[in-house]
C-alpha atoms as a PDB file:
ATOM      1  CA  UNK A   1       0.000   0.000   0.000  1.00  0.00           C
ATOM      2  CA  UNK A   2       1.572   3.402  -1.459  1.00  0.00           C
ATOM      3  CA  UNK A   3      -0.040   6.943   0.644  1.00  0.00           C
ATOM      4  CA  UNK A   4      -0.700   9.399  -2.284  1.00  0.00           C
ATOM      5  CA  UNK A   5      -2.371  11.888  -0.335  1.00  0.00           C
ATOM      6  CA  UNK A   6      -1.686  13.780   2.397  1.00  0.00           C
ATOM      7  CA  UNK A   7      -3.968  16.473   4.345  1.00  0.00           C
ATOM      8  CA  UNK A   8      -2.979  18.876   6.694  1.00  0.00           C
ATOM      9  CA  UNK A   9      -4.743  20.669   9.369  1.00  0.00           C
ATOM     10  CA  UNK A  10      -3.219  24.314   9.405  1.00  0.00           C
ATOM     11  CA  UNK A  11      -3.678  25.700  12.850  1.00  0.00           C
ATOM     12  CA  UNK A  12      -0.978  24.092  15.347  1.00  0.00           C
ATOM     13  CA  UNK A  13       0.188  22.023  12.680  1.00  0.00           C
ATOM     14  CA  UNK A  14       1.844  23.329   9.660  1.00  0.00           C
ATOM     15  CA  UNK A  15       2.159  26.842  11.605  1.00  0.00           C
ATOM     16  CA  UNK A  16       2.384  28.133  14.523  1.00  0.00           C
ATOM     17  CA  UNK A  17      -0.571  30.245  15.462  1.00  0.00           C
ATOM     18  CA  UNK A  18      -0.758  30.202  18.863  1.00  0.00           C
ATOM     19  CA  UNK A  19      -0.233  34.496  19.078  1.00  0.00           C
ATOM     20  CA  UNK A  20      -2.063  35.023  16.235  1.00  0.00           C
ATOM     21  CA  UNK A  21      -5.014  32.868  17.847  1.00  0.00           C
ATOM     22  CA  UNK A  22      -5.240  33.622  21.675  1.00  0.00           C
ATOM     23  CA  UNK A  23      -4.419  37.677  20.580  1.00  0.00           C
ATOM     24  CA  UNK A  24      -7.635  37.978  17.963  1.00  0.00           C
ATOM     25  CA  UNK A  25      -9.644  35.774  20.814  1.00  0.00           C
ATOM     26  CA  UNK A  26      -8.215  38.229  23.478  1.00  0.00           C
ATOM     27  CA  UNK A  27      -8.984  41.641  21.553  1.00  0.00           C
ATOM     28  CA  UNK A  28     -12.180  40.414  20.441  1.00  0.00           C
ATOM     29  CA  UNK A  29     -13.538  39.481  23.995  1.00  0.00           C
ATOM     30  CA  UNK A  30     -11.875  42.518  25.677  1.00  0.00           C
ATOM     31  CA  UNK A  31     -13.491  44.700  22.827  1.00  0.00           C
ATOM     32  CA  UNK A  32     -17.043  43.541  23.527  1.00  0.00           C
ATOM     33  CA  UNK A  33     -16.167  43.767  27.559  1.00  0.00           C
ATOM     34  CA  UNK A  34     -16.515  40.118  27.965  1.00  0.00           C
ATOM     35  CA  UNK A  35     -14.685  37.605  30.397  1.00  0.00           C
ATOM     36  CA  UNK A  36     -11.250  36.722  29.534  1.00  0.00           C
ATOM     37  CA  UNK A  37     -10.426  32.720  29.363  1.00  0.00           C
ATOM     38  CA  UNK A  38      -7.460  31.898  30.288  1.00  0.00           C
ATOM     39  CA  UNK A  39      -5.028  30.286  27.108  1.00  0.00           C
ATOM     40  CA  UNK A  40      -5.220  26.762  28.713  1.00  0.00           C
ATOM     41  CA  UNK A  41      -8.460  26.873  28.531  1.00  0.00           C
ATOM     42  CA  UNK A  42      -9.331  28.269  25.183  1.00  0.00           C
ATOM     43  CA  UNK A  43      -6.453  25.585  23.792  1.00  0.00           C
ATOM     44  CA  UNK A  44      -9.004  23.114  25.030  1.00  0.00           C
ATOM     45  CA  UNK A  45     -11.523  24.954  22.328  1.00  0.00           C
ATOM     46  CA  UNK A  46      -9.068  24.794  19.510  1.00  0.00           C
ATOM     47  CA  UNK A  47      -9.797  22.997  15.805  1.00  0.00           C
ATOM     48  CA  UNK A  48     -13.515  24.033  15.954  1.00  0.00           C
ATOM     49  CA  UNK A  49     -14.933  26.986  14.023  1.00  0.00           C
ATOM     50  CA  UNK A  50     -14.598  30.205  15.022  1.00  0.00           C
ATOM     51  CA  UNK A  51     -18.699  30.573  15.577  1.00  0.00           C
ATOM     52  CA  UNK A  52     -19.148  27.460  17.714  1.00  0.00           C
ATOM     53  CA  UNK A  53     -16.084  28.375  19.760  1.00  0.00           C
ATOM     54  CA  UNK A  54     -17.502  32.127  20.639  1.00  0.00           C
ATOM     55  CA  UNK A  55     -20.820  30.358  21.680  1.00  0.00           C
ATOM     56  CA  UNK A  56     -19.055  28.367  23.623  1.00  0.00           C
ATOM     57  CA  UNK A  57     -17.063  31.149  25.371  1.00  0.00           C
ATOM     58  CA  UNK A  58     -19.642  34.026  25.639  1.00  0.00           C
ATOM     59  CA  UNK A  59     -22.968  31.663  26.548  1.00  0.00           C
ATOM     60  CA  UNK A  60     -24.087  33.848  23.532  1.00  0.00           C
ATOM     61  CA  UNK A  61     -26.242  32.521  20.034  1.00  0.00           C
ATOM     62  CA  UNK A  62     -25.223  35.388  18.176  1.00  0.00           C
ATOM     63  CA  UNK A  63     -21.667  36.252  18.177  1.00  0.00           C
ATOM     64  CA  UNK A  64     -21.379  37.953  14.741  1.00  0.00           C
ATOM     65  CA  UNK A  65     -19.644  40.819  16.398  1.00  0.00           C
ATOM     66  CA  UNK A  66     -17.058  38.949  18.231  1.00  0.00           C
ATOM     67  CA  UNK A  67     -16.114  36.880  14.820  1.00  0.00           C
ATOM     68  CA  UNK A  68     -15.526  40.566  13.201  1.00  0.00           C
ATOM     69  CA  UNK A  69     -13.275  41.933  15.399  1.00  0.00           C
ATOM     70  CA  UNK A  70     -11.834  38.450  15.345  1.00  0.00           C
ATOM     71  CA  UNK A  71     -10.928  38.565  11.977  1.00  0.00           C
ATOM     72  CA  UNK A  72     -10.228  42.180  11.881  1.00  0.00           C
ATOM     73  CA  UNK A  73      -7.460  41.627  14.337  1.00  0.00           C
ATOM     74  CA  UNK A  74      -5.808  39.017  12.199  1.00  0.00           C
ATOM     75  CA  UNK A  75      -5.910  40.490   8.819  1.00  0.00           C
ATOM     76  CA  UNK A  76      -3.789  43.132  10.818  1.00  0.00           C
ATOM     77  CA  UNK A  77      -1.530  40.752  12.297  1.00  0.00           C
ATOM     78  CA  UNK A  78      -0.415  38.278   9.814  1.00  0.00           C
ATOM     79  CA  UNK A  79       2.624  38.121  10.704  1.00  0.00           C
ATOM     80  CA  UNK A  80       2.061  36.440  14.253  1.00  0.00           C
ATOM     81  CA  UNK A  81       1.705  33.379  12.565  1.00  0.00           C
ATOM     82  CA  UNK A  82       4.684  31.212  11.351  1.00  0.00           C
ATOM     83  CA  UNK A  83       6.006  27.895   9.560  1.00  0.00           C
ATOM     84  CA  UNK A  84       6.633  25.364  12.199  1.00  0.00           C
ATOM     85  CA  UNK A  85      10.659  24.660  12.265  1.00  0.00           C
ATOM     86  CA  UNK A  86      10.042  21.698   9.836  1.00  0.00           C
ATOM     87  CA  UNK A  87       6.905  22.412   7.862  1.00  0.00           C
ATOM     88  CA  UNK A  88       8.885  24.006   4.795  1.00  0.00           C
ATOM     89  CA  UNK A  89      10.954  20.775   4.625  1.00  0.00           C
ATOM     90  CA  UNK A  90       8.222  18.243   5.195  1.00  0.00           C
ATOM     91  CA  UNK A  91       6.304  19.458   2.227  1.00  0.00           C
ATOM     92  CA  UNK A  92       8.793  20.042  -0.071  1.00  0.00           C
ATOM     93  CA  UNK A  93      10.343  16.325   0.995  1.00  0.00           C
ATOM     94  CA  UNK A  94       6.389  14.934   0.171  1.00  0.00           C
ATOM     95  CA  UNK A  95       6.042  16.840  -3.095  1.00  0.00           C
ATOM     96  CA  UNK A  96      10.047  15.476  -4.135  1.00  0.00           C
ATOM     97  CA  UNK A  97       8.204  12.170  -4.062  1.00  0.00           C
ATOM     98  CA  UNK A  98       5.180  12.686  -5.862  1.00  0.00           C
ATOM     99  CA  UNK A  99       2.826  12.729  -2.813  1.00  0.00           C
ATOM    100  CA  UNK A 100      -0.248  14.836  -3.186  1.00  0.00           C
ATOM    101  CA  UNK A 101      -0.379  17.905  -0.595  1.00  0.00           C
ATOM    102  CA  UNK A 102      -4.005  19.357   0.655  1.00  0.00           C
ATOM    103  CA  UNK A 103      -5.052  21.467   3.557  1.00  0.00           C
ATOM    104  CA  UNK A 104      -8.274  21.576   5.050  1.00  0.00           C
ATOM    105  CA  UNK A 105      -8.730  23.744   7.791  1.00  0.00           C
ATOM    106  CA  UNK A 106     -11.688  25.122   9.888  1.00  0.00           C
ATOM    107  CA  UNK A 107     -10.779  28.612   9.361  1.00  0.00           C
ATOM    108  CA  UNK A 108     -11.847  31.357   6.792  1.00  0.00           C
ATOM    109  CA  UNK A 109      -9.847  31.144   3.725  1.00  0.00           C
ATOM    110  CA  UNK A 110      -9.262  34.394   3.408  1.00  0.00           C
ATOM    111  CA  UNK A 111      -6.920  34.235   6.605  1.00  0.00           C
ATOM    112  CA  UNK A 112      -5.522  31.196   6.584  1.00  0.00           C
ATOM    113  CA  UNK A 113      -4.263  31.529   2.904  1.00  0.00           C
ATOM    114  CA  UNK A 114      -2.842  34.684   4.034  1.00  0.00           C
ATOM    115  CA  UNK A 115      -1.057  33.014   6.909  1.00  0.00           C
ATOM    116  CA  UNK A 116      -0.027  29.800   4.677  1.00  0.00           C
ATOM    117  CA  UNK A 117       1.689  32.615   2.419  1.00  0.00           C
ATOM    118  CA  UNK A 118       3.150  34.923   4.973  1.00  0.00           C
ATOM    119  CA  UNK A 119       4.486  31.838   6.019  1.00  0.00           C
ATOM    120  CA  UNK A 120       5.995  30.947   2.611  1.00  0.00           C
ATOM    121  CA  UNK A 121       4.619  27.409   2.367  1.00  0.00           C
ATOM    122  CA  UNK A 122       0.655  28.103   0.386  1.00  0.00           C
ATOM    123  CA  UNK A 123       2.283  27.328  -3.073  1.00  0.00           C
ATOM    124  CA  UNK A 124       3.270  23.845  -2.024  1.00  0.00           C
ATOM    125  CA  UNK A 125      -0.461  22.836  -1.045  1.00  0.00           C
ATOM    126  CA  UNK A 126      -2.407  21.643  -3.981  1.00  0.00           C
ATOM    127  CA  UNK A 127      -5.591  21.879  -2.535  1.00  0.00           C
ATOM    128  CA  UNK A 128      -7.009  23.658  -0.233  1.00  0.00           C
ATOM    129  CA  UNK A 129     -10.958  23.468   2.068  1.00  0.00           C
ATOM    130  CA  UNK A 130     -11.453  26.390   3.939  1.00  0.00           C
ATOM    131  CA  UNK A 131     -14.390  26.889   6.406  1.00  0.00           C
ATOM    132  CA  UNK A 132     -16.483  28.214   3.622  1.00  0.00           C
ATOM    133  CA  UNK A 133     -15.929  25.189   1.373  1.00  0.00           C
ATOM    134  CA  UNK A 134     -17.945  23.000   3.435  1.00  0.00           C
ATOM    135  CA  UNK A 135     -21.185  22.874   4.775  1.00  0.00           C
ATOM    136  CA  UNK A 136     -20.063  20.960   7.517  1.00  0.00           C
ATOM    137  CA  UNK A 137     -16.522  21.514   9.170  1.00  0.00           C
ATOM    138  CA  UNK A 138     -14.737  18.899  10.876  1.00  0.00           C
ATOM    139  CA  UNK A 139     -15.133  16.540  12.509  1.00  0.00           C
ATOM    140  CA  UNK A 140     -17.671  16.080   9.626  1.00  0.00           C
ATOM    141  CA  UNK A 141     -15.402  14.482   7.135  1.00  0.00           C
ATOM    142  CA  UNK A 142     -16.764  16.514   3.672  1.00  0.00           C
ATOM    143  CA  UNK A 143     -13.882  18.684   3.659  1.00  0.00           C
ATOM    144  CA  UNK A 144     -11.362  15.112   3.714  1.00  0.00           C
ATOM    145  CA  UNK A 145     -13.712  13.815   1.042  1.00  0.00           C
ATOM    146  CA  UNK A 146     -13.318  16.627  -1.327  1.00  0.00           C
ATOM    147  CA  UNK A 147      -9.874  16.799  -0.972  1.00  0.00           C
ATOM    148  CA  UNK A 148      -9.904  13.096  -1.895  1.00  0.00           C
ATOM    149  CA  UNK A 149     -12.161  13.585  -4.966  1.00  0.00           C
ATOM    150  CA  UNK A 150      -9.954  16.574  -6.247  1.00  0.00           C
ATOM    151  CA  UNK A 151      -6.767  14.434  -6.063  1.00  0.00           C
ATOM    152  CA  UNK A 152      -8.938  11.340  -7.375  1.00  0.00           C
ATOM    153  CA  UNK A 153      -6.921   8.897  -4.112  1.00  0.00           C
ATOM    154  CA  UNK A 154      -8.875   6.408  -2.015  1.00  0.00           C
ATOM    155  CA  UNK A 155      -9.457   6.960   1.827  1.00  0.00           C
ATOM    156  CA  UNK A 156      -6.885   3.981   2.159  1.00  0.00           C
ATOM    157  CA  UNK A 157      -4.257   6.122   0.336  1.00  0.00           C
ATOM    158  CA  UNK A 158      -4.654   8.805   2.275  1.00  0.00           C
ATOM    159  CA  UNK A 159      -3.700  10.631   5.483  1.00  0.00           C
ATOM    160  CA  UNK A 160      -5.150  13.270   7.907  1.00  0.00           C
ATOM    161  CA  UNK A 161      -2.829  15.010   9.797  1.00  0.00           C
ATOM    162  CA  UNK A 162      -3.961  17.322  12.567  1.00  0.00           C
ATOM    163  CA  UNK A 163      -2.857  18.805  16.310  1.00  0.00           C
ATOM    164  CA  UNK A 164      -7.108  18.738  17.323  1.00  0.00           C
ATOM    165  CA  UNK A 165      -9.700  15.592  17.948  1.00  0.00           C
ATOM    166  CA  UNK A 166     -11.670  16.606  15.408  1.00  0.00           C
ATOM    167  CA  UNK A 167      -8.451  16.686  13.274  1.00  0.00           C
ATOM    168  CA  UNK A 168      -8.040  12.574  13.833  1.00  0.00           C
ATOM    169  CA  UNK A 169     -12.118  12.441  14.206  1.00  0.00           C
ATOM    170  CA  UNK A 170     -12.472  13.633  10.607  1.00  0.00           C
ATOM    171  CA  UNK A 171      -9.927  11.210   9.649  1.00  0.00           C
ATOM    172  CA  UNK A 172     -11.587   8.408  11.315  1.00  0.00           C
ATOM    173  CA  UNK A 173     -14.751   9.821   9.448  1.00  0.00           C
ATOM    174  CA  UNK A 174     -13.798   9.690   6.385  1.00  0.00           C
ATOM    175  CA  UNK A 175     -11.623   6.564   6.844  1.00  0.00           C
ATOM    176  CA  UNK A 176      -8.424   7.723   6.029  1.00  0.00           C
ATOM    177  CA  UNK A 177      -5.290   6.832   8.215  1.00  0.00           C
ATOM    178  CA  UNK A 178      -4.552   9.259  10.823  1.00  0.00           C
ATOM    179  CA  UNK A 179      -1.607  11.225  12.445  1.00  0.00           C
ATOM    180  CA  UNK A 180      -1.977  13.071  15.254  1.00  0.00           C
ATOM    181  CA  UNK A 181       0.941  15.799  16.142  1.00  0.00           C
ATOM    182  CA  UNK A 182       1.683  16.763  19.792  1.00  0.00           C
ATOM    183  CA  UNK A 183       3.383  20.208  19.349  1.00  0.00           C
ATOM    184  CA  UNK A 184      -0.058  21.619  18.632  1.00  0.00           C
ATOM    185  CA  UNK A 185      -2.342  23.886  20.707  1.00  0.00           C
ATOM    186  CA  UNK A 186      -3.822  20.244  21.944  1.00  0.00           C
ATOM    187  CA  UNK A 187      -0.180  18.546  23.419  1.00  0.00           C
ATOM    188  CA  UNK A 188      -0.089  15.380  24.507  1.00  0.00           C
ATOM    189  CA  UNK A 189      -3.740  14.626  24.632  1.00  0.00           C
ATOM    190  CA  UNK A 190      -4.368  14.072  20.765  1.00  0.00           C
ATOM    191  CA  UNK A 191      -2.956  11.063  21.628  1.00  0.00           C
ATOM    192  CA  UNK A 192      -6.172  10.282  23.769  1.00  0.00           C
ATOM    193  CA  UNK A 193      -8.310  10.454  20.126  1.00  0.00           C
ATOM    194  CA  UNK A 194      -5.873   7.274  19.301  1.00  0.00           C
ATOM    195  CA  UNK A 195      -4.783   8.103  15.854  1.00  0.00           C
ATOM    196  CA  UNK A 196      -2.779   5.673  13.848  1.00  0.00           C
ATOM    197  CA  UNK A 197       0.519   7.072  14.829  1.00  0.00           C
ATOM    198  CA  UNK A 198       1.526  10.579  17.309  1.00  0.00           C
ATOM    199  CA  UNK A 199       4.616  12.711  15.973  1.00  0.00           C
ATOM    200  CA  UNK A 200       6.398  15.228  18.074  1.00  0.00           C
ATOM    201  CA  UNK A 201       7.811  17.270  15.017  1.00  0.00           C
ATOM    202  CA  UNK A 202       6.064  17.730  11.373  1.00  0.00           C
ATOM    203  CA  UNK A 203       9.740  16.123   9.739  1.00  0.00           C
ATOM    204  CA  UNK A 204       8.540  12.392  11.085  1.00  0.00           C
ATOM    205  CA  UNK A 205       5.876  12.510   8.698  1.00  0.00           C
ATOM    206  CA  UNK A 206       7.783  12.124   5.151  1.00  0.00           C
ATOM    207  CA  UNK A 207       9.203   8.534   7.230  1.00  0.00           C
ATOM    208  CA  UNK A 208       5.714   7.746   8.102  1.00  0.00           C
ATOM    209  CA  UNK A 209       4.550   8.393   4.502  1.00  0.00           C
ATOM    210  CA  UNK A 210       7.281   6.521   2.154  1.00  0.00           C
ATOM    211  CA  UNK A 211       7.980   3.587   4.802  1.00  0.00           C
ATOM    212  CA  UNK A 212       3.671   3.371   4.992  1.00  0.00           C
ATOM    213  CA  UNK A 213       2.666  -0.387   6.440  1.00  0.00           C
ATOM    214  CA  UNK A 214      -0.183  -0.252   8.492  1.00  0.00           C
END
């Protein structure tokens, strides 16, 4: 069995948007005078969309002001986010060998192309789902099985790679293998969603990939 596919997550696991994250969430809440959470806590919220996390946070059904000043803040502040030590590597080392690249995120597209290219590593993803690609963002794998359609690969050639549950849930969903990353906003406990292999740095993927028996 040969992996021809490969799908990223982009928060926490091709860059590093930990700033760029907790700031927007921190200006946004302190904007609209509401509680603070503290970053351990909102790291427990990360990988879902931006609307179900401000429900979450402010008790609130509408939260169409807090997502604005969200995003306001980051189209500012681009730069806070950056390529993981490795990520540059690890995708040009997978697209060396032929392996189809996609990223499929839970954020706008707008932003998170703007951070993939700030970050120098957008023109080495083939394809990419943004939250507006999807009428259903993960865990709900549609966004895995476009990705999968576009490149034309079955689930069994593929992998989902991701620092969130619903990262390795979406996997699981759509029944590709799974690699769960522990330098994310999640840690050590994506290894609790038991995906097919953990990885402390983004490099260990390309040996995961070409040396695939599972």
């Amino acid at each position: 069995m040969k992996i021809q596919a490969v799908l990223f997550d982009v928060d926490g696991t091709l860059i590093n948007t930990s700033e760029y994250i907790y700031r927007a969430y921190e200006h946004s809440l302190g904007r609209h005078n509401h509680d603070l959470l503290s970053r351990e806590k909102m790291s427990l919220l990360m990988g879902k969309s931006l609307e179900d996390t401000y429900r979450e946070i402010t008790g609130l059904d509408t939260v169409n002001p807090f997502m604005d000043a969200h995003r306001e803040y980051q189209f500012e502040n681009a730069g806070l986010a950056v390529a993981f030590p490795h990520s540059l590597r690890t995708l040009e080392g997978l697209h060396a060998k032929g392996i189809s690249i996609g990223a499929v995120t839970t954020r706008a597209r707008d932003t998170a192309i703007e951070t993939l290219e700030e970050a120098e590593l957008y023109s080495l993803i083939d394809f990419f789902i943004g939250f507006e690609d999807v009428s259903a963002p993960k865990p709900d794998p549609e966004g895995i099985k476009k990705a999968l359609d576009f490149f034309n690969v079955h689930p069994d050639d593929a992998i989902m790679i991701g620092d969130s549950p619903v990262d390795v849930e979406a996997g699981k969903n759509a029944k590709t293998h799974t690699v769960g990353v522990t330098y994310g906003f999640h840690g050590d406990r994506i290894a609790e969603t038991e995906p097919d292999y953990v990885v402390d740095d983004i490099s260990e993927i390309v040996d995961i990939v070409l040396n695939f028996d599972l």
